[in-house]
C-alpha atoms as a PDB file:
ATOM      1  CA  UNK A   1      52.975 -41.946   3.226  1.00  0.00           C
ATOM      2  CA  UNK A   2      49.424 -40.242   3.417  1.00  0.00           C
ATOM      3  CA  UNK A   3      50.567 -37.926   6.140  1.00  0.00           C
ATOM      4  CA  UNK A   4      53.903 -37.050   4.256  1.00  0.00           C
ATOM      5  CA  UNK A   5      51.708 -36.332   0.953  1.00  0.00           C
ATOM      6  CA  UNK A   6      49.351 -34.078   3.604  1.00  0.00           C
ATOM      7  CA  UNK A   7      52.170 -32.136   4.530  1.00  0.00           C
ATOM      8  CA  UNK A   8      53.842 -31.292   1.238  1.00  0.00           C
ATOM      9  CA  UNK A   9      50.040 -29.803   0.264  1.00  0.00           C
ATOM     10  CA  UNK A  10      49.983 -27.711   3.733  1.00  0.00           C
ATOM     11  CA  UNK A  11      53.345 -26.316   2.636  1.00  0.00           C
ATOM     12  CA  UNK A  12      52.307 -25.456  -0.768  1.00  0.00           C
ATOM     13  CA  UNK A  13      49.280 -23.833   0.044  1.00  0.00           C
ATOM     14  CA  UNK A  14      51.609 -22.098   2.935  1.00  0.00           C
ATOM     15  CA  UNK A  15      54.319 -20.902   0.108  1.00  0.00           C
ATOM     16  CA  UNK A  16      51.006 -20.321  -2.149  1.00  0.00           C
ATOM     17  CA  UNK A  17      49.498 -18.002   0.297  1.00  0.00           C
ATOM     18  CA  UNK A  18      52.933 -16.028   0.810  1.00  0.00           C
ATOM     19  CA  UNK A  19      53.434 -15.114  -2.629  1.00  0.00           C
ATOM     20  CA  UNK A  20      49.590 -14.258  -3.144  1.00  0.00           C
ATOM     21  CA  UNK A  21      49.903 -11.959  -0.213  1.00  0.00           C
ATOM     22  CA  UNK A  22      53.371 -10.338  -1.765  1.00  0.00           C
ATOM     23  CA  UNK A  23      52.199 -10.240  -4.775  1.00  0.00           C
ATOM     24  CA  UNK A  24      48.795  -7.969  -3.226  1.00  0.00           C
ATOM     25  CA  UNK A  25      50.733  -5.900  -1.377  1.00  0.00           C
ATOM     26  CA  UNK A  26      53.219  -4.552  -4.201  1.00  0.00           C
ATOM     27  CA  UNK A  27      50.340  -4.088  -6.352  1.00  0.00           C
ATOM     28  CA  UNK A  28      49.017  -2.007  -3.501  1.00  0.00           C
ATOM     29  CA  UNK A  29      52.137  -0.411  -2.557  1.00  0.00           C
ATOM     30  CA  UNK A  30      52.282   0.606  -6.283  1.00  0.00           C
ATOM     31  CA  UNK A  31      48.702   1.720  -7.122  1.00  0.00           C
ATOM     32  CA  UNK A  32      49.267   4.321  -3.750  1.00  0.00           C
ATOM     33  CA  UNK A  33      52.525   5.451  -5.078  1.00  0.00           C
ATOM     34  CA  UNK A  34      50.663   5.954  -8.612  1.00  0.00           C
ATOM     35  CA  UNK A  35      48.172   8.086  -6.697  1.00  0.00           C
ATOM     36  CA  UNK A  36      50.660  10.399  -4.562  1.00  0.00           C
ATOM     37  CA  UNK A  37      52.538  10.738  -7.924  1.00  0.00           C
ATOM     38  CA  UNK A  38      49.698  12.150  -9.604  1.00  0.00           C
ATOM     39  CA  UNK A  39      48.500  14.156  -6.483  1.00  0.00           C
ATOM     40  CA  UNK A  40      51.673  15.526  -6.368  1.00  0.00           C
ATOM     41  CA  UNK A  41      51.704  16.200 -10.468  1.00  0.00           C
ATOM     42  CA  UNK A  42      48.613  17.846 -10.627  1.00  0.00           C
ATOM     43  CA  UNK A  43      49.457  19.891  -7.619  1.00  0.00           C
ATOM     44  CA  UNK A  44      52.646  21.063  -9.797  1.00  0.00           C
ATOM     45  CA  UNK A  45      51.121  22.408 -12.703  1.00  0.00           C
ATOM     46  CA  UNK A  46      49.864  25.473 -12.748  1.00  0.00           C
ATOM     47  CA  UNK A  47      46.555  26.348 -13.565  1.00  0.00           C
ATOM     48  CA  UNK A  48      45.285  29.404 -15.632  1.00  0.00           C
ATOM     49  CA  UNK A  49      42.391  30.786 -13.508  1.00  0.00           C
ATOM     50  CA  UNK A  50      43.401  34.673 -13.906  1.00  0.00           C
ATOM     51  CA  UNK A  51      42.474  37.247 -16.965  1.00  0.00           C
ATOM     52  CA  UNK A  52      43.977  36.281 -20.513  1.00  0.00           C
ATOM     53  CA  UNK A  53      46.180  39.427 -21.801  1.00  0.00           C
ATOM     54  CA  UNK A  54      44.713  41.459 -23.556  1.00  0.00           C
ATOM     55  CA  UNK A  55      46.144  41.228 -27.391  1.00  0.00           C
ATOM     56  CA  UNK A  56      47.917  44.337 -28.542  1.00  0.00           C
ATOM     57  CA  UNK A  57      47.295  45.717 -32.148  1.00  0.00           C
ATOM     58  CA  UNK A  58      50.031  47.716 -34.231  1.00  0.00           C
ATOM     59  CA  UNK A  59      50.388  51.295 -32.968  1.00  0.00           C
ATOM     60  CA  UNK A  60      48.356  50.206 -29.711  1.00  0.00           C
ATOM     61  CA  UNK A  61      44.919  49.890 -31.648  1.00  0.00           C
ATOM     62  CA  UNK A  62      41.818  49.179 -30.206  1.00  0.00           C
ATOM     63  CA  UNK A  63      41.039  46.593 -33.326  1.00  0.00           C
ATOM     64  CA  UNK A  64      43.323  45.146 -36.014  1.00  0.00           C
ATOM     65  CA  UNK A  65      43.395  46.760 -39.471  1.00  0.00           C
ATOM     66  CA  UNK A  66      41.949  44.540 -42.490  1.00  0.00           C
ATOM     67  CA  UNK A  67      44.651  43.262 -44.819  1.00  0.00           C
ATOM     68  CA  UNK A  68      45.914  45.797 -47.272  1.00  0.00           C
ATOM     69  CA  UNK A  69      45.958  48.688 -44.968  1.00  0.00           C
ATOM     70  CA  UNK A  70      48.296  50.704 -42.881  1.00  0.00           C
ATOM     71  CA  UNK A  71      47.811  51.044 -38.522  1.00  0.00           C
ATOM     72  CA  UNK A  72      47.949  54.530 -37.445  1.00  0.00           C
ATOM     73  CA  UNK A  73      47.833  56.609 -34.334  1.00  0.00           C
ATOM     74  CA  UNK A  74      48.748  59.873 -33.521  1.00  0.00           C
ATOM     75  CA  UNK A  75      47.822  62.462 -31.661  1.00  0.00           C
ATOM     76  CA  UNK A  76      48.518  66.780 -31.463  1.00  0.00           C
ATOM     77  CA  UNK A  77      50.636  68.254 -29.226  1.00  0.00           C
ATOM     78  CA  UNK A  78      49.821  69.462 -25.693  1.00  0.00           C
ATOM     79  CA  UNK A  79      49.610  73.279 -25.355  1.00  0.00           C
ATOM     80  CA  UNK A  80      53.430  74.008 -25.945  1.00  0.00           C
ATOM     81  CA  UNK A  81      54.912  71.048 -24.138  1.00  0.00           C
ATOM     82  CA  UNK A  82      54.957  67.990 -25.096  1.00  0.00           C
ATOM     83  CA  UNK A  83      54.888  67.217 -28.617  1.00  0.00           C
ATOM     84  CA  UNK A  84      53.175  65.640 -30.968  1.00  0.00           C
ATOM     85  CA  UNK A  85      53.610  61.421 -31.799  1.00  0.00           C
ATOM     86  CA  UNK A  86      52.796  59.364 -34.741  1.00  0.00           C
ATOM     87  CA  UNK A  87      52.733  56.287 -35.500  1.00  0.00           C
ATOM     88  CA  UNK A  88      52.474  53.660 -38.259  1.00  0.00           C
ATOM     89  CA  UNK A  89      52.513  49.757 -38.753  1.00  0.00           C
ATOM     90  CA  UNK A  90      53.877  49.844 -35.446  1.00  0.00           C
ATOM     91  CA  UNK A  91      56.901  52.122 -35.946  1.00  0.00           C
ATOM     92  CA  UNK A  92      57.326  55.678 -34.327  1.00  0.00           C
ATOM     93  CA  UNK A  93      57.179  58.105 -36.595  1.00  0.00           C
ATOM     94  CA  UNK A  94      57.709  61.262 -34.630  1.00  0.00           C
ATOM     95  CA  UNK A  95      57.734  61.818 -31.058  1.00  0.00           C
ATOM     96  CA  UNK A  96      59.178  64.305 -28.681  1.00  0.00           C
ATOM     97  CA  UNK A  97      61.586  61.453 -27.683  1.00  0.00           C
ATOM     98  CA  UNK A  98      62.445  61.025 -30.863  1.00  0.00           C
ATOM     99  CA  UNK A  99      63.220  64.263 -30.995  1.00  0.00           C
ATOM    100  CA  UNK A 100      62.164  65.385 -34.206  1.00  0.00           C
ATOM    101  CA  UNK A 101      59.168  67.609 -33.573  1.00  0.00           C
ATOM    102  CA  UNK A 102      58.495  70.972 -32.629  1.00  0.00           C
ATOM    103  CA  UNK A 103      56.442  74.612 -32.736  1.00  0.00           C
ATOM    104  CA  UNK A 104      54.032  74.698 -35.974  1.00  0.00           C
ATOM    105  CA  UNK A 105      52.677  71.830 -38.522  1.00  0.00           C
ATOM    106  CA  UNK A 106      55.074  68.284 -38.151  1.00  0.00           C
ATOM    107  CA  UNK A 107      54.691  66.501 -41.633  1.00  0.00           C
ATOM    108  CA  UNK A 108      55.574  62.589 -42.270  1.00  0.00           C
ATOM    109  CA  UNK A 109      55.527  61.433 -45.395  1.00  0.00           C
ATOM    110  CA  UNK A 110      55.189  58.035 -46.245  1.00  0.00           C
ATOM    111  CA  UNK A 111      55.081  55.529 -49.121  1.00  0.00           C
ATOM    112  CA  UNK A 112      51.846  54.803 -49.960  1.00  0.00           C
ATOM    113  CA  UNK A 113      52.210  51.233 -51.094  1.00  0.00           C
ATOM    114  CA  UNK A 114      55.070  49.706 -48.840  1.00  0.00           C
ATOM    115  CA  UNK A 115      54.176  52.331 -46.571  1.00  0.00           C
ATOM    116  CA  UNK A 116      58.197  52.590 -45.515  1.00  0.00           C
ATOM    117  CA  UNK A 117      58.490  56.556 -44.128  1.00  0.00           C
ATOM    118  CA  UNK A 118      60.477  58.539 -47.137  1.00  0.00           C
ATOM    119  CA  UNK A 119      60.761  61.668 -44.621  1.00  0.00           C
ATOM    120  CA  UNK A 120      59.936  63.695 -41.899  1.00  0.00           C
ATOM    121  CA  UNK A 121      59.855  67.603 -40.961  1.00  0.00           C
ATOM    122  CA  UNK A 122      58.332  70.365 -38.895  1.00  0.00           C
ATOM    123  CA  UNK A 123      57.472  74.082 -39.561  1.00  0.00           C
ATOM    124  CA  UNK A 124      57.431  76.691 -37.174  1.00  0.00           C
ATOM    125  CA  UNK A 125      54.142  78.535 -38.163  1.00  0.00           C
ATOM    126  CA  UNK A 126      54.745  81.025 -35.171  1.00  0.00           C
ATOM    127  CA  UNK A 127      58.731  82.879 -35.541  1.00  0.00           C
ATOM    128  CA  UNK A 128      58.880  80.566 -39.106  1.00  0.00           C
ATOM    129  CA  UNK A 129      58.981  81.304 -42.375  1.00  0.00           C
ATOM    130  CA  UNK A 130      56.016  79.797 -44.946  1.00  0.00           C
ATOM    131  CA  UNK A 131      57.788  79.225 -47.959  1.00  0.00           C
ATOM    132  CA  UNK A 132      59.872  75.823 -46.598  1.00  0.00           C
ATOM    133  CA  UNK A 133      56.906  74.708 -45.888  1.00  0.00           C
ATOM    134  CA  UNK A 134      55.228  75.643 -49.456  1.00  0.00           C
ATOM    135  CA  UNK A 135      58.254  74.391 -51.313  1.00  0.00           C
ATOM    136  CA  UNK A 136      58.000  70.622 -49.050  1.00  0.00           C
ATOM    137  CA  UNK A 137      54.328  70.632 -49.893  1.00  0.00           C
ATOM    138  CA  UNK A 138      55.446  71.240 -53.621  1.00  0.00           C
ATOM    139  CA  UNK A 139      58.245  68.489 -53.857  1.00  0.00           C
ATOM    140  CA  UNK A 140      55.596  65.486 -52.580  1.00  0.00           C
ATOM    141  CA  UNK A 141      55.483  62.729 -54.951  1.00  0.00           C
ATOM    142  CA  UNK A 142      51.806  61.269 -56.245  1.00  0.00           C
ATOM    143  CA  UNK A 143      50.485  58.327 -54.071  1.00  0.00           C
ATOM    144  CA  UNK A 144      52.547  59.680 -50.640  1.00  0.00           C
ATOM    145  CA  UNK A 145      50.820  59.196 -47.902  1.00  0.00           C
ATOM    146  CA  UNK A 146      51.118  62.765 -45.629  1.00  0.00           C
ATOM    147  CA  UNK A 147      50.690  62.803 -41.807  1.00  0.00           C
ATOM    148  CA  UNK A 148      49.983  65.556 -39.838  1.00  0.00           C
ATOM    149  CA  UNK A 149      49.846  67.223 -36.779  1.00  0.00           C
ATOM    150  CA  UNK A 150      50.148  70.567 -34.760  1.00  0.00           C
ATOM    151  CA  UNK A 151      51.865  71.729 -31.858  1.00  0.00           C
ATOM    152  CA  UNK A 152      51.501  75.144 -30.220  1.00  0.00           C
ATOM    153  CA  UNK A 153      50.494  77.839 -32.862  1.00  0.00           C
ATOM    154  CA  UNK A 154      49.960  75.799 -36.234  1.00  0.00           C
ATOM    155  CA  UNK A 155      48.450  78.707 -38.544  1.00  0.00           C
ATOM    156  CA  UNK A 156      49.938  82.118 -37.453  1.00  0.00           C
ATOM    157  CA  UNK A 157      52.096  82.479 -41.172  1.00  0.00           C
ATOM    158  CA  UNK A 158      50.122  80.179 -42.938  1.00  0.00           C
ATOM    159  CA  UNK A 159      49.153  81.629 -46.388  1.00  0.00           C
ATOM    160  CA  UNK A 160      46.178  80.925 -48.577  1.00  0.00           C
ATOM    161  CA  UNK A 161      48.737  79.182 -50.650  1.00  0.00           C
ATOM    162  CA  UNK A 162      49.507  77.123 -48.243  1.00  0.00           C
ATOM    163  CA  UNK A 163      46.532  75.992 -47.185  1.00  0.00           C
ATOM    164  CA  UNK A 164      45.517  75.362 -50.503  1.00  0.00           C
ATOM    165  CA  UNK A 165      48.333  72.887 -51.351  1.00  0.00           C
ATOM    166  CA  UNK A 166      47.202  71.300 -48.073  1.00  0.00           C
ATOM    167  CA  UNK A 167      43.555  70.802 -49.119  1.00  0.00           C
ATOM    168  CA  UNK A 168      44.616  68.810 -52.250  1.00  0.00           C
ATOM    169  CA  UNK A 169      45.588  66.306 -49.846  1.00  0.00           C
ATOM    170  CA  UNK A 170      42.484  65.987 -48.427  1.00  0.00           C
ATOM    171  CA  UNK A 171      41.974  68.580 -45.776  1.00  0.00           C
ATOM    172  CA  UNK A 172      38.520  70.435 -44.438  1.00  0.00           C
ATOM    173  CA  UNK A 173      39.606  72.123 -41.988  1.00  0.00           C
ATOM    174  CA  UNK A 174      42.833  73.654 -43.037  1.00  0.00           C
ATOM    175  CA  UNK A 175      41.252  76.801 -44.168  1.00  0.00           C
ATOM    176  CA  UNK A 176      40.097  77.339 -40.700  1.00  0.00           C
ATOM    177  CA  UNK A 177      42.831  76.186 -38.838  1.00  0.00           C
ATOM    178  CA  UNK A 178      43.476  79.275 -36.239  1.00  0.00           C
ATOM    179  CA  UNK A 179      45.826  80.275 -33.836  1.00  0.00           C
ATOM    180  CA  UNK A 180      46.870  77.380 -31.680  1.00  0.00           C
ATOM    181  CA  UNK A 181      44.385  75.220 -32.902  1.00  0.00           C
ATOM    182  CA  UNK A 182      44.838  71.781 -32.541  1.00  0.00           C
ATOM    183  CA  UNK A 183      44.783  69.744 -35.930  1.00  0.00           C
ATOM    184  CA  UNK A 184      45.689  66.133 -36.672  1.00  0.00           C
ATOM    185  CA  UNK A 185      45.362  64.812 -40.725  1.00  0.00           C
ATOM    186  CA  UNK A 186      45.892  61.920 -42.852  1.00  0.00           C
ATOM    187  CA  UNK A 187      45.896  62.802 -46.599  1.00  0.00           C
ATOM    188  CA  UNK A 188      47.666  61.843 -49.789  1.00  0.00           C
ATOM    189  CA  UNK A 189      48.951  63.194 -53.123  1.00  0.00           C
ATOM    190  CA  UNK A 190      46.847  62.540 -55.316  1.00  0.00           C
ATOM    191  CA  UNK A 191      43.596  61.588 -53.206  1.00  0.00           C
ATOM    192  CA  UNK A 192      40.568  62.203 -55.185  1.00  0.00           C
ATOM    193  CA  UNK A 193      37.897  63.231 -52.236  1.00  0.00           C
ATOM    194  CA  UNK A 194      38.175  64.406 -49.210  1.00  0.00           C
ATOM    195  CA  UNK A 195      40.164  62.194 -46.176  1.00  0.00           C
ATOM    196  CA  UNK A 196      37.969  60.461 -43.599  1.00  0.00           C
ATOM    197  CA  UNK A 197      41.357  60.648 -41.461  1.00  0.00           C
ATOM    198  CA  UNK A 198      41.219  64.628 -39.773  1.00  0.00           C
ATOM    199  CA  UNK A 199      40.245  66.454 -36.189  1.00  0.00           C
ATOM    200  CA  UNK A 200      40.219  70.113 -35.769  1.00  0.00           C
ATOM    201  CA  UNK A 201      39.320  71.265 -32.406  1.00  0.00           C
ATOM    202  CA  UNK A 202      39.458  75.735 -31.784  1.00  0.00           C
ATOM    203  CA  UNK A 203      41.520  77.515 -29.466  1.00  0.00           C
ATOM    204  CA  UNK A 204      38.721  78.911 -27.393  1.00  0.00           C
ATOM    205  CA  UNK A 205      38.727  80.167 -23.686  1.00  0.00           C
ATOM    206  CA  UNK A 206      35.880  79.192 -23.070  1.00  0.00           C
ATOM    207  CA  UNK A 207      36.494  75.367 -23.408  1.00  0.00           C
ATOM    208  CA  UNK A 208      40.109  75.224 -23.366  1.00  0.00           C
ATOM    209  CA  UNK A 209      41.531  72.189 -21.464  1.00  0.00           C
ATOM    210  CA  UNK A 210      44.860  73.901 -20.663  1.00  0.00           C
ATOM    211  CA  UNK A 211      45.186  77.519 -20.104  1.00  0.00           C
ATOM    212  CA  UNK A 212      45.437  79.325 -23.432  1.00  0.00           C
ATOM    213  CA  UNK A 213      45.523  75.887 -25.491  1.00  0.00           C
ATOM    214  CA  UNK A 214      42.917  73.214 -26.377  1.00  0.00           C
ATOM    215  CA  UNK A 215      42.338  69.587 -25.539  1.00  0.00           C
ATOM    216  CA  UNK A 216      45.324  66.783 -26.945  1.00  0.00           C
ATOM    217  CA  UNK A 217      43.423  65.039 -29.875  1.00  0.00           C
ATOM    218  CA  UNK A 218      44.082  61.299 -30.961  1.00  0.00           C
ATOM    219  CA  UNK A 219      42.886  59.043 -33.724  1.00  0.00           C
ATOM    220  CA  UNK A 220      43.497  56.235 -34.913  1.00  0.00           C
ATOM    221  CA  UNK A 221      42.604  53.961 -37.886  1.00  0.00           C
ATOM    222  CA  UNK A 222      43.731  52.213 -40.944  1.00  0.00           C
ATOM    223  CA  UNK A 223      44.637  53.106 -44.229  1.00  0.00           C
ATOM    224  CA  UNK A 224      44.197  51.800 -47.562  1.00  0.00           C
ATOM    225  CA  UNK A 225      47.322  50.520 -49.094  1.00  0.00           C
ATOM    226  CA  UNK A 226      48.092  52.211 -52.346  1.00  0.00           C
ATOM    227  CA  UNK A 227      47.774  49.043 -55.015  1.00  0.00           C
ATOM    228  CA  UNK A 228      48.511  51.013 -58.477  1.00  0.00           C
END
């Protein structure tokens, strides 16, 4: 009876043992698949070592504009081929591909508080007559923003009128804007001092970037929104 009772323990500790010794090795079996899963997982995602992008402002600025203000960029022509390009909140203006520039003073007018474009046109100061240009000048609305730039020979049939209605908007150097000069301006109707917005640079031999024409300016910056 005792040695019948002996070996009914033996076997139980026997069967015991087994299932310990299953039991360790799936536990095993699945803490090594848990680690080749997550080897394999962490081998699979990607990881962002390289340079962020850079983030792009409206019109391709350098910095955002502050709330209540218009992005801008534009720059002159270059000598007499290509044209000039400007741009607002983002949206081309005027641009050679655009097609809807050429020889003389482009003008874009704009709304001054949506700032939504109400028109664009050009004026060939070279073969061109002045008094389109003095009867658009006329015909601009209080609180329009005006944008503009040269290409080629800006000044050639400009009149003192002219210029005059063109320094109510703003402008310093439109009184000495000379023969292919290169000019870019911001004004507005209505503007009460003189515009921070403007470059003038003279067509001068002796530091001419192209042959018979000067550098290509550019400028950007931001302007107020009309709230009135």
């Amino acid at each position: 009876m005792m040695v019948r009772a002996g070996g009914i323990l033996k076997l139980a500790a026997l069967v015991f043992a087994f299932l310990l010794a299953v039991f360790l090795t799936f536990q095993l079996l699945e803490n090594n698949m848990d680690f080749k899963l997550g080897s394999v997982l962490s081998r699979s995602v990607p990881v962002n070592d390289g340079p962020t992008k850079p983030i792009r402002y409206k019109c391709g600025l350098s910095k955002p504009c502050p709330p209540g203000h218009f992005a801008f960029k534009m720059a002159s022509g270059a000598a007499s081929v290509v044209g000039p390009r400007i741009c607002l909140e983002d949206t081309l203006l005027m641009s050679g591909v655009k097609n809807n520039v050429g020889r003389g003073i482009n003008i874009a007018l704009v709304n001054g508080r949506t700032g939504e474009l109400i028109k664009t046109d050009m004026f060939d100061m070279w073969a061109g007559d002045v008094a389109p240009l003095i009867k658009f000048l006329k015909e601009i609305e209080e609180g329009t923003v005006v944008m503009m730039a040269s290409f080629d020979d800006p000044s050639t049939k400009l009149n003192d009128e002219a210029r005059k209605l063109i320094a109510d908007l703003g402008s310093t150097a439109i009184n000495n804007l000379g023969f292919r000069d290169n000019w870019i301006f911001v004004g507005g109707k209505g503007i009460k001092t003189k515009s921070p917005f403007e470059q003038h640079i003279k067509n001068s031999a002796d530091t001419n970037k192209f042959e018979g024409w000067p550098e290509v300016l550019e400028m950007e910056g931001c302007v107020p929104q009309r709230q009135d």
